[in-house]
Protein backbone atom coordinates (compact mmCIF):
# COMPACT_ATOMS: atom_id res chain seq x y z
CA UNK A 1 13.69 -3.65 24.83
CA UNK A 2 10.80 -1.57 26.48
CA UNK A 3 7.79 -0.81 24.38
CA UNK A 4 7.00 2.78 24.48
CA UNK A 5 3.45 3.07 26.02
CA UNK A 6 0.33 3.96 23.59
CA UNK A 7 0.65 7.35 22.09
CA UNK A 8 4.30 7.99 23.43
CA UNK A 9 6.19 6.63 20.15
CA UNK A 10 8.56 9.11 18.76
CA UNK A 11 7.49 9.89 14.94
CA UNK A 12 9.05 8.25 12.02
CA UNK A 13 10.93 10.36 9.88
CA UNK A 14 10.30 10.09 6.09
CA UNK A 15 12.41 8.37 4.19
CA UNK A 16 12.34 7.61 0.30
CA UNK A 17 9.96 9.26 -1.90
CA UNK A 18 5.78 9.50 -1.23
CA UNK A 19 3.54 6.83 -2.58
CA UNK A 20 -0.22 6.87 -2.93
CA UNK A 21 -1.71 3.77 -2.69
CA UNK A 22 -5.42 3.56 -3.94
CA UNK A 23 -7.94 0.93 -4.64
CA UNK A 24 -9.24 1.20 -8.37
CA UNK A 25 -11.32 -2.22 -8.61
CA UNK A 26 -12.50 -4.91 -6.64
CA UNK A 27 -13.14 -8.29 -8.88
CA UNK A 28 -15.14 -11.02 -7.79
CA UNK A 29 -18.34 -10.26 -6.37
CA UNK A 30 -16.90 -6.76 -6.22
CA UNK A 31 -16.98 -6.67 -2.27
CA UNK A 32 -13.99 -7.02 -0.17
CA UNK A 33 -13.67 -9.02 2.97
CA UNK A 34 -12.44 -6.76 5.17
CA UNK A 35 -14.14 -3.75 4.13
CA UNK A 36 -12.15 -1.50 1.67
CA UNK A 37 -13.88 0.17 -1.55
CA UNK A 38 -12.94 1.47 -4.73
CA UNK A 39 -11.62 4.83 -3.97
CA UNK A 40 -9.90 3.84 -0.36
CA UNK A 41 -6.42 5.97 -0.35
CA UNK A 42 -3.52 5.83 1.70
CA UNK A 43 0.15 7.63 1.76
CA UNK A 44 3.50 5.79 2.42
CA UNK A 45 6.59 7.81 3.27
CA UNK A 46 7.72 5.96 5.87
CA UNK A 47 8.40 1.89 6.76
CA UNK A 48 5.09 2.28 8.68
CA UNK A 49 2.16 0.17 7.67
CA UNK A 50 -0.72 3.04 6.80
CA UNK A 51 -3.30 2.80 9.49
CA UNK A 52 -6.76 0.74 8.35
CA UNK A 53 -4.96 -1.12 5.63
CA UNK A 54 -5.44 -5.08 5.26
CA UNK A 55 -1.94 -6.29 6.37
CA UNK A 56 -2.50 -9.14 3.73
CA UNK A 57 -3.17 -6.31 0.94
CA UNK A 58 0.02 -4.44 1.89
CA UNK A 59 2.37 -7.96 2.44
CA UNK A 60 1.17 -8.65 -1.54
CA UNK A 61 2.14 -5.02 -2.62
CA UNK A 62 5.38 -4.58 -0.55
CA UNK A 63 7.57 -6.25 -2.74
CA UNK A 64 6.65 -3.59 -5.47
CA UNK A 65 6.14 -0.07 -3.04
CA UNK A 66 9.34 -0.26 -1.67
CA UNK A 67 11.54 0.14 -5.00
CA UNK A 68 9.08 2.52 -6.34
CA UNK A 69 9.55 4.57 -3.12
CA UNK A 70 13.45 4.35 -3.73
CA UNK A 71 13.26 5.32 -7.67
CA UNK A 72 12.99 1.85 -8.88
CA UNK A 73 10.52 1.00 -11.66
CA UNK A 74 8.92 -2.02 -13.56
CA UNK A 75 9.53 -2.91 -17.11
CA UNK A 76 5.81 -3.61 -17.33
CA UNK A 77 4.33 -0.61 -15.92
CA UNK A 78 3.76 3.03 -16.68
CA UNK A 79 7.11 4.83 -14.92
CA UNK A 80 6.54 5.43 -10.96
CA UNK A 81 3.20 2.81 -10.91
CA UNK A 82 2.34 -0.26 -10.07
CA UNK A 83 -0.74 -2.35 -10.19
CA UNK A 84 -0.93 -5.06 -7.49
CA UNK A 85 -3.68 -7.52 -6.23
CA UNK A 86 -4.40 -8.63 -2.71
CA UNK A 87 -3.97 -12.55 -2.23
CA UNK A 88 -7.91 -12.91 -1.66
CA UNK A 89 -8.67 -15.58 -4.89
CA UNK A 90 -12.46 -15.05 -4.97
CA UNK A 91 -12.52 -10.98 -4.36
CA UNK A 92 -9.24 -9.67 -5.65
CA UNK A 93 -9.00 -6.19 -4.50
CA UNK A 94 -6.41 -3.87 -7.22
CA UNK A 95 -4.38 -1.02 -5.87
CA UNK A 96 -2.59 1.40 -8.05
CA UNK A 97 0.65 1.97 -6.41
CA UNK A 98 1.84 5.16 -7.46
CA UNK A 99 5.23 7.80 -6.85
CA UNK A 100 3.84 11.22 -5.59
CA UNK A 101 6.84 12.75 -4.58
């Protein structure tokens, strides 16, 4: 399979519902490794990893965007939200997942 070249890829159409992801604490020492701050904010609509997110962040919370984005829900959380930690033990960073639309 060819790889389109840089800036060529078609755009990928929406699918499911719209998520906000944003970072509402950052435990620890309060700073996180890679750079994010309280207040960082992405969009999912798509299966696209948003651009500037920590891929280790975003493998953690995957496992509770993608139901949300289809309608699921948690028996835990508030309806269309989910809090999730990043894997980093001595800085955990905590994004609220939640449905937009």
């Amino acid at each position: 399979m060819e790889v389109p070249a840089e800036g060529t890829r078609a755009a990928v159409p929406p699918e499911g519902g719209r998520v906000s992801i944003e970072i509402v604490e950052i435990q620890g020492t309060g700073v996180c490794s890679v750079g994010h701050v309280v207040g960082d904010r992405w969009e999912v609509n798509s299966a696209l990893v948003p651009t500037g997110i920590c891929g280790w962040a975003y493998a953690a919370m995957l496992p509770f965007l993608q139901p949300l984005r289809f309608g699921g829900s948690f028996p835990w959380e508030d309806a269309g939200e989910a809090l999730v930690c990043c894997p980093d033990p001595a800085n955990p960073v905590v994004f609220r997942l939640r449905v937009i639309g």
